[in-house]
N, C-alpha and C. Protein backbone atom coordinates (compact mmCIF):
# COMPACT_ATOMS: atom_id res chain seq x y z
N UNK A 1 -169.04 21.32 -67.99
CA UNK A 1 -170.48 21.12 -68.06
C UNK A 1 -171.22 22.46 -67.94
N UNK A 2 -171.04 23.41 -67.11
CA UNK A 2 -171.39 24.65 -66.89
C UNK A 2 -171.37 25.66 -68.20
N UNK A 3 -170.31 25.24 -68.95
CA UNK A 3 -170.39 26.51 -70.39
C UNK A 3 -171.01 25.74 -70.87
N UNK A 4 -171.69 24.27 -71.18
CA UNK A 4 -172.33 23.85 -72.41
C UNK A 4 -174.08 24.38 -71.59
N UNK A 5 -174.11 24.12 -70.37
CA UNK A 5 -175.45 24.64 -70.03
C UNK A 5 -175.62 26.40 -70.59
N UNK A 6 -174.39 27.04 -70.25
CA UNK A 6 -174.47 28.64 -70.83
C UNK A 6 -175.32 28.48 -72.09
N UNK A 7 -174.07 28.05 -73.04
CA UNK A 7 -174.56 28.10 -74.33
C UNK A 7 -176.27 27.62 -75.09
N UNK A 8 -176.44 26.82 -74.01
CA UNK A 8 -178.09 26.49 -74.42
C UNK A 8 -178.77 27.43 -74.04
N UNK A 9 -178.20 27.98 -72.80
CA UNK A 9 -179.25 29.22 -72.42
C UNK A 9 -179.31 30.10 -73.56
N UNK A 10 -178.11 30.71 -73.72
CA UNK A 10 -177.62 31.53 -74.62
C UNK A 10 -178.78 31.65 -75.58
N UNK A 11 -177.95 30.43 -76.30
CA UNK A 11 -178.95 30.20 -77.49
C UNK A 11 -180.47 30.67 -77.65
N UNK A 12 -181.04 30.21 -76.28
CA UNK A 12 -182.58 30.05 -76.33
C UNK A 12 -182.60 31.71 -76.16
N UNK A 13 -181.92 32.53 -75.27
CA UNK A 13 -182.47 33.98 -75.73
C UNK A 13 -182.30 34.30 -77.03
N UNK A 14 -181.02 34.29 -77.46
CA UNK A 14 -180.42 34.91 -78.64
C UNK A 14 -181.82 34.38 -79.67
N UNK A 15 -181.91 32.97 -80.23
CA UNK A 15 -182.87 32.83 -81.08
C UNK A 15 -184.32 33.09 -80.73
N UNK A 16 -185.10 33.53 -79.47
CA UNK A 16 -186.38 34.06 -79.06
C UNK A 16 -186.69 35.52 -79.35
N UNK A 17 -185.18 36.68 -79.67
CA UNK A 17 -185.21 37.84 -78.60
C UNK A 17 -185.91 38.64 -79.98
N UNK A 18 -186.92 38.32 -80.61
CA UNK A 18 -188.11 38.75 -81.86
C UNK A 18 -187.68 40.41 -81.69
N UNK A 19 -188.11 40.97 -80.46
CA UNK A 19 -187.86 42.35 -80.11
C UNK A 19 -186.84 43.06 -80.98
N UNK A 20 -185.97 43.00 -80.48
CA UNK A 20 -184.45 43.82 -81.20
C UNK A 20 -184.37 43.28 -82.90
N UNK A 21 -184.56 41.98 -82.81
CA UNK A 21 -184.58 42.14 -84.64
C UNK A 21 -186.42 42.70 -85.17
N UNK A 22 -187.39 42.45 -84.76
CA UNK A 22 -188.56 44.05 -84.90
C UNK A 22 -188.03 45.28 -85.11
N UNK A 23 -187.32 45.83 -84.36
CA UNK A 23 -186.90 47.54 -84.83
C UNK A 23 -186.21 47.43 -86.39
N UNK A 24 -185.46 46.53 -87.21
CA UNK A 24 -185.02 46.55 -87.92
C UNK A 24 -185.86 46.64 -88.98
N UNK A 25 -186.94 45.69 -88.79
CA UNK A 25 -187.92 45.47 -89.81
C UNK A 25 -188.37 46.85 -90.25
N UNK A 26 -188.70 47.58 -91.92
CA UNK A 26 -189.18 48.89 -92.19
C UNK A 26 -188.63 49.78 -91.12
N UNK A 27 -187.22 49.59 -90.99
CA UNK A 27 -186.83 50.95 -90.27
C UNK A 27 -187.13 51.91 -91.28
N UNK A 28 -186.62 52.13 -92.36
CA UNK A 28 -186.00 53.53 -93.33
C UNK A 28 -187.76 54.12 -93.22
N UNK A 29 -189.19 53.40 -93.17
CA UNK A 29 -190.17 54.39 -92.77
C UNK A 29 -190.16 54.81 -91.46
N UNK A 30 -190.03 53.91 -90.71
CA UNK A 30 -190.06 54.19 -89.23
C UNK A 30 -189.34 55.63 -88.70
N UNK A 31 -187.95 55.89 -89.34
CA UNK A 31 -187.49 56.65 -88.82
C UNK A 31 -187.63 57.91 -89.30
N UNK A 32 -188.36 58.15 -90.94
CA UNK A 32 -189.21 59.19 -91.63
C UNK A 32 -189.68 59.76 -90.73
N UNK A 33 -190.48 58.86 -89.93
CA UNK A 33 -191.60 59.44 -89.12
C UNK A 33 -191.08 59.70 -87.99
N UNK A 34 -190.40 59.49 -87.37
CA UNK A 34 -189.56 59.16 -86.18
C UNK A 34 -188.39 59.43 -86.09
N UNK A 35 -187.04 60.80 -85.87
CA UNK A 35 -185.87 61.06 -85.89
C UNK A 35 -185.52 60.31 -84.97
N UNK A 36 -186.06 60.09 -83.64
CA UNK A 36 -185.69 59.42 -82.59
C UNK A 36 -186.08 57.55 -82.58
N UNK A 37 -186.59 57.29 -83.94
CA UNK A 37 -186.65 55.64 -83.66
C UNK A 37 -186.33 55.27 -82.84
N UNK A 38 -184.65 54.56 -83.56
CA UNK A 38 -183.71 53.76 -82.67
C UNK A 38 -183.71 54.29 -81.22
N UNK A 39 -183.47 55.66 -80.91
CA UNK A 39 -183.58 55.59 -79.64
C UNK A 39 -184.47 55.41 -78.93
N UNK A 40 -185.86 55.43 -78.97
CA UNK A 40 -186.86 55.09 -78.27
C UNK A 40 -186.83 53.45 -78.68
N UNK A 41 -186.64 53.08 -79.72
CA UNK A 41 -187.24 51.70 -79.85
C UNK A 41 -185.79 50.87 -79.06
N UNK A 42 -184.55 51.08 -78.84
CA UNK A 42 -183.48 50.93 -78.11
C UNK A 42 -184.24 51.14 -76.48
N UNK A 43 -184.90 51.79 -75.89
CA UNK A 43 -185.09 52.54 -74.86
C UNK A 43 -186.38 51.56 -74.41
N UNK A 44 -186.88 51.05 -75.36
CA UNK A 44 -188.28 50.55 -75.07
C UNK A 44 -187.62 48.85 -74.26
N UNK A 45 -186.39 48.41 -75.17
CA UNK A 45 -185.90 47.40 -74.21
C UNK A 45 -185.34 47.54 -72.96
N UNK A 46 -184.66 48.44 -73.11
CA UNK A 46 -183.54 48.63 -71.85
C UNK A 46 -184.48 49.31 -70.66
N UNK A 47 -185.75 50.03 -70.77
CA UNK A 47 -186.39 50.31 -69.75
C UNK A 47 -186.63 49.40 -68.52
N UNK A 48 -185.89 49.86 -67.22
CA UNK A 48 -186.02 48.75 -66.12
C UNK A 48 -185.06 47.69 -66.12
N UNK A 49 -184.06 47.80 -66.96
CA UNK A 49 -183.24 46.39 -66.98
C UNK A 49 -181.78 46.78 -65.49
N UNK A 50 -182.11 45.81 -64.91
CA UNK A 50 -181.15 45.71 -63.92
C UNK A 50 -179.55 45.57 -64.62
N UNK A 51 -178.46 45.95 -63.84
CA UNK A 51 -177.42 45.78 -64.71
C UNK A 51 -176.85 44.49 -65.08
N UNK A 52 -177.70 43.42 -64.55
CA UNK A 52 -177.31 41.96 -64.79
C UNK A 52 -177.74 41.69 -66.01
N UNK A 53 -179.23 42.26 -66.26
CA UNK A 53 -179.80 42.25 -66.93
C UNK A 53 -179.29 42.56 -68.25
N UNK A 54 -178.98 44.19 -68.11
CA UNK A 54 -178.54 44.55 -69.72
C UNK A 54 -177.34 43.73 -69.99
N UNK A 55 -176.16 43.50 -68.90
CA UNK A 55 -175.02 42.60 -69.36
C UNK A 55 -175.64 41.05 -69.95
N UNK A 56 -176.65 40.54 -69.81
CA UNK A 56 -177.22 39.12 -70.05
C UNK A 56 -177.62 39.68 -71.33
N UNK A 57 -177.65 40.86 -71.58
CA UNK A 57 -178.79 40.69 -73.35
C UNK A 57 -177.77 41.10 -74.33
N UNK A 58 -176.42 41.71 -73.77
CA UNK A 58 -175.23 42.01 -74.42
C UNK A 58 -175.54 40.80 -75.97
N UNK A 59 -175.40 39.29 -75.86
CA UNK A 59 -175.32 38.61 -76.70
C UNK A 59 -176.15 38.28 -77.85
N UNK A 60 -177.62 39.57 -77.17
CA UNK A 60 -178.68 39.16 -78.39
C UNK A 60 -177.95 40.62 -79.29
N UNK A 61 -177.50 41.66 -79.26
CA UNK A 61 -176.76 42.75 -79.71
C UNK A 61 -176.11 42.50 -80.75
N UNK A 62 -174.79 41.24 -79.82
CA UNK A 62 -173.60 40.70 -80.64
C UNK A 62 -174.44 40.56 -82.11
N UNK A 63 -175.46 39.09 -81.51
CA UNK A 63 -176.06 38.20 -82.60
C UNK A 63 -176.71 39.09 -83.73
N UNK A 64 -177.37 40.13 -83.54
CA UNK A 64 -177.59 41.09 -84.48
C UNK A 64 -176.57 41.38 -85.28
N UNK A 65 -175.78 42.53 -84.96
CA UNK A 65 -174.95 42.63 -85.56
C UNK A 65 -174.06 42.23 -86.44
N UNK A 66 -174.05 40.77 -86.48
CA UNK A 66 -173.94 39.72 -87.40
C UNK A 66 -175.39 39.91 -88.64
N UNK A 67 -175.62 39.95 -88.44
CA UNK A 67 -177.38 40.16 -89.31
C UNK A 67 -177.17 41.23 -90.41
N UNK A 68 -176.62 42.69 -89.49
CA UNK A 68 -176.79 43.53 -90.37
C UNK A 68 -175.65 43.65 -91.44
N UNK A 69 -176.11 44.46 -92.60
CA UNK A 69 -175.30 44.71 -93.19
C UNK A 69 -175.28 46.42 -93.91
N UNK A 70 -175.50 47.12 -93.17
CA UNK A 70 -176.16 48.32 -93.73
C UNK A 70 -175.23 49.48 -92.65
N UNK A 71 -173.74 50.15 -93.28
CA UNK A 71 -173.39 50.65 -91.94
C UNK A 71 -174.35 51.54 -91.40
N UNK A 72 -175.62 52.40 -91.31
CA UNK A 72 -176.46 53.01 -90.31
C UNK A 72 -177.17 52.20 -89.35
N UNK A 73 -177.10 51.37 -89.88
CA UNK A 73 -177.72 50.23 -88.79
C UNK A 73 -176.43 49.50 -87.77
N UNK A 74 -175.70 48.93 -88.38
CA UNK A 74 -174.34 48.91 -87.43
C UNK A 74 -173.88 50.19 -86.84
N UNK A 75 -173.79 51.16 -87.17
CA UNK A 75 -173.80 52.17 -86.33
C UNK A 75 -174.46 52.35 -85.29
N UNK A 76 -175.88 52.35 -85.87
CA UNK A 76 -176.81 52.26 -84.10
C UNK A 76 -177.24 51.48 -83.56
N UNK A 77 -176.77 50.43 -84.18
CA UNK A 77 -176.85 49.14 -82.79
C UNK A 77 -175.55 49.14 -82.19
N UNK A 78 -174.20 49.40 -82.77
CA UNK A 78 -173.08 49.73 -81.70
C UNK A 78 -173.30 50.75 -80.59
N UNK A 79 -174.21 51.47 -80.91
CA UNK A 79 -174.37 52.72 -79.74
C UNK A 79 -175.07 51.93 -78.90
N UNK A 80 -176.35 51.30 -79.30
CA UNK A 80 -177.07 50.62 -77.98
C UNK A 80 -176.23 49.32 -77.34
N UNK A 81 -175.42 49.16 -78.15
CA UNK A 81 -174.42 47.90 -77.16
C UNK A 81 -173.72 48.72 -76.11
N UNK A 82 -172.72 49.79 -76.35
CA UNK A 82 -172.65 50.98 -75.41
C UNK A 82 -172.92 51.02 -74.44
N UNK A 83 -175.03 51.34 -74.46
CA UNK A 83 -175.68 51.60 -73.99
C UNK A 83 -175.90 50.39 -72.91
N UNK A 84 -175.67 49.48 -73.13
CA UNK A 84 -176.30 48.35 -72.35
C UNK A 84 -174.73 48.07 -71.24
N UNK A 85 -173.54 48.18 -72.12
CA UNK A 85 -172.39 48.13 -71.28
C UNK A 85 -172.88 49.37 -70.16
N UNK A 86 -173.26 50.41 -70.31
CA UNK A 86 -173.08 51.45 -69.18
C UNK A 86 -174.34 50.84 -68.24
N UNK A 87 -175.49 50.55 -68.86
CA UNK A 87 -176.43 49.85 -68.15
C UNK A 87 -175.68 48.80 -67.27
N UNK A 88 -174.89 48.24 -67.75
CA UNK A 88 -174.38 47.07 -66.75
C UNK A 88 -173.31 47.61 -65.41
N UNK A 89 -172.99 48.38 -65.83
CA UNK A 89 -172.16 49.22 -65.02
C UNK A 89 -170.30 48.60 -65.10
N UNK A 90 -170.30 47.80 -66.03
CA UNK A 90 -168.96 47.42 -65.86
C UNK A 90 -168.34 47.20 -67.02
N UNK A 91 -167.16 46.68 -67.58
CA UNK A 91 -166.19 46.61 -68.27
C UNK A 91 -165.59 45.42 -68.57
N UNK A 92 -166.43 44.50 -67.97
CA UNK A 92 -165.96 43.20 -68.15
C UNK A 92 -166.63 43.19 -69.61
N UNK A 93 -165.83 41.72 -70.26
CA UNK A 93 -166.05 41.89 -71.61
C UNK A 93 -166.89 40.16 -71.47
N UNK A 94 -168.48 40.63 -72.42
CA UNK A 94 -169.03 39.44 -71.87
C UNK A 94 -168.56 38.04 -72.66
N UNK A 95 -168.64 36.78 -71.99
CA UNK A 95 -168.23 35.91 -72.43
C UNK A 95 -168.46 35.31 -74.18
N UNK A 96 -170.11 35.89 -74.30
CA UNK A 96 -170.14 35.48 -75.79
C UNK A 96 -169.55 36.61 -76.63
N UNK A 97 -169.10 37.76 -76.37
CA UNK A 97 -168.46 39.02 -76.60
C UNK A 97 -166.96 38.63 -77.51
N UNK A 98 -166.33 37.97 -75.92
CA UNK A 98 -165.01 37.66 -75.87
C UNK A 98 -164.62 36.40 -77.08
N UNK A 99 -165.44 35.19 -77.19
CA UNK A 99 -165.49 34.60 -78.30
C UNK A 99 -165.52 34.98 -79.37
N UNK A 100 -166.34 35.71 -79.53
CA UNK A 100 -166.76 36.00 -80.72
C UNK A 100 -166.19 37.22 -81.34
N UNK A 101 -164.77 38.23 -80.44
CA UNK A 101 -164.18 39.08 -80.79
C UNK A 101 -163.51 39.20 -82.44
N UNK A 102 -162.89 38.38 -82.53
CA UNK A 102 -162.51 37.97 -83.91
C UNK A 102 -163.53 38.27 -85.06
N UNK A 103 -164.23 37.60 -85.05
CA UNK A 103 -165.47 38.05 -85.73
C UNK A 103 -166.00 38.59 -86.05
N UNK A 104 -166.53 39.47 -84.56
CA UNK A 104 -167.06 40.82 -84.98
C UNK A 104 -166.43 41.79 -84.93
N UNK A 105 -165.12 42.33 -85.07
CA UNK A 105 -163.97 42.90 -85.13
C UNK A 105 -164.11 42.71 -86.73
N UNK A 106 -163.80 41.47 -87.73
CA UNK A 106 -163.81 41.47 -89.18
C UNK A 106 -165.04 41.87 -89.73
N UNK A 107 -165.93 41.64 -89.19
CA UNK A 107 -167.68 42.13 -89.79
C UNK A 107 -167.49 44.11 -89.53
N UNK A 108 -167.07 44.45 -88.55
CA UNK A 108 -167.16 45.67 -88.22
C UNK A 108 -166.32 46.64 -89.47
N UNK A 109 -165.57 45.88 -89.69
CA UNK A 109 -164.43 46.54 -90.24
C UNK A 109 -164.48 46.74 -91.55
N UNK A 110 -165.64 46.38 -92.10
CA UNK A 110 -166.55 46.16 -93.48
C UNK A 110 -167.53 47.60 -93.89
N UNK A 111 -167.57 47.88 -92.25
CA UNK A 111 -168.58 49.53 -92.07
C UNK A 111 -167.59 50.66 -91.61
N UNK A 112 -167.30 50.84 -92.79
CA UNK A 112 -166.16 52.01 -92.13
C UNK A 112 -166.11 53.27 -91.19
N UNK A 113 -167.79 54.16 -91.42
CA UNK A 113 -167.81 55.07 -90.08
C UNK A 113 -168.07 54.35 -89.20
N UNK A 114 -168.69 53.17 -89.11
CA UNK A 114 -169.26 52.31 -88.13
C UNK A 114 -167.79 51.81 -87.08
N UNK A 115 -167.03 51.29 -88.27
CA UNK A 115 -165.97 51.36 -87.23
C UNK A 115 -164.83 52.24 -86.84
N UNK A 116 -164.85 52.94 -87.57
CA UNK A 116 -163.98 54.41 -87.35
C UNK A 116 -164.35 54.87 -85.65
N UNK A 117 -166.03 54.84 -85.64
CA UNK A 117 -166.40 56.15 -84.74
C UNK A 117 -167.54 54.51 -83.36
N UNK A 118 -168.55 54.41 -83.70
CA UNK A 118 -168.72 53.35 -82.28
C UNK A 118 -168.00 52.50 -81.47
N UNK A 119 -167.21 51.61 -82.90
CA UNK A 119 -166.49 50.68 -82.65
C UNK A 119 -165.04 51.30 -81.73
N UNK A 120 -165.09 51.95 -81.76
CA UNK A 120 -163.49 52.66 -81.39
C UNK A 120 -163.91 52.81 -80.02
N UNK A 121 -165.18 53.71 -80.14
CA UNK A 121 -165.61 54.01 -78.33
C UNK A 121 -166.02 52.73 -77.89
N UNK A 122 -166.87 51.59 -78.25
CA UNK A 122 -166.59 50.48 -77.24
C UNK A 122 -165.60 49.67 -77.05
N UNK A 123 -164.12 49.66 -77.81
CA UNK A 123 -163.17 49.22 -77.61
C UNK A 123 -162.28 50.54 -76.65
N UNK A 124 -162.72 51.43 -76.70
CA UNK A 124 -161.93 52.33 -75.76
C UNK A 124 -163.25 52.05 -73.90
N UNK A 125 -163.67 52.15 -73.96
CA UNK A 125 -165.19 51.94 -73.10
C UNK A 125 -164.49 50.23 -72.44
N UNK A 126 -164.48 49.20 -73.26
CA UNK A 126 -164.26 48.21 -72.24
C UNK A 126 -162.80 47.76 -72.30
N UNK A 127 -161.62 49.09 -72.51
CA UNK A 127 -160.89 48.92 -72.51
C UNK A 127 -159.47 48.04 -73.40
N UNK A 128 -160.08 47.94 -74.48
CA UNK A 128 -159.58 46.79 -75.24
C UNK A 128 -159.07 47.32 -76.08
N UNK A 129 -157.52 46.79 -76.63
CA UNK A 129 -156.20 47.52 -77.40
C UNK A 129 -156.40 46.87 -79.05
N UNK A 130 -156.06 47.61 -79.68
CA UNK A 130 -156.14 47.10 -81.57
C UNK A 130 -154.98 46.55 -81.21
């Protein structure tokens, strides 16, 4: 009973979290203007997030990443997933993470620097063997 309550939670962030899919929208002007976009607009969420916190938003990341299809964009949303693992301070691999490994392991693997070079450091980062 406890994972089907997760998953509703889940859900209700993952489909609310407008924020993180916003930065995507007119990136290629955004970042014209802006070398540092992604990182400030990455920075604008994670400001203040307790480490429970960034580990709880891990799954709106995942859910992106499914979305994109553009490896510069999978590239730097793998960095801010990273980013949110170090925010959390730990190595546990989060539960909608761990499901959904398969998955986004085959989607990744579609972006070749993407997974050559992020993907490698968060599988080296939370410890996890090819």
């Amino acid at each position: 009973m406890i994972k089907y309550v997760y998953k509703i939670v889940l859900w209700d962030v993952i489909k609310t979290d407008s924020k993180l899919l916003e930065i995507y929208v007119g990136w290629e002007d955004k970042l014209d203007n802006d070398e540092w976009y992604f990182s400030n607009s990455f920075e604008s969420i994670t400001k203040g997030m307790s480490p429970e916190e960034a580990f709880n938003y891990i799954p709106n990341v995942i859910e992106a990443l499914f979305k994109l299809d553009d490896d510069f964009l999978v590239w730097e949303t793998l960095y801010f997933l990273i980013k949110l693992y170090r925010l959390a301070d730990t190595t546990q691999i989060h539960p909608h993470m761990e499901s959904n490994w398969s998955e986004l392991t085959h989607h990744i693997k579609k972006f070749k620097d993407s997974y050559v070079t992020p993907f490698k450091v968060l599988m080296r980062q939370l410890r996890i063997k090819e």
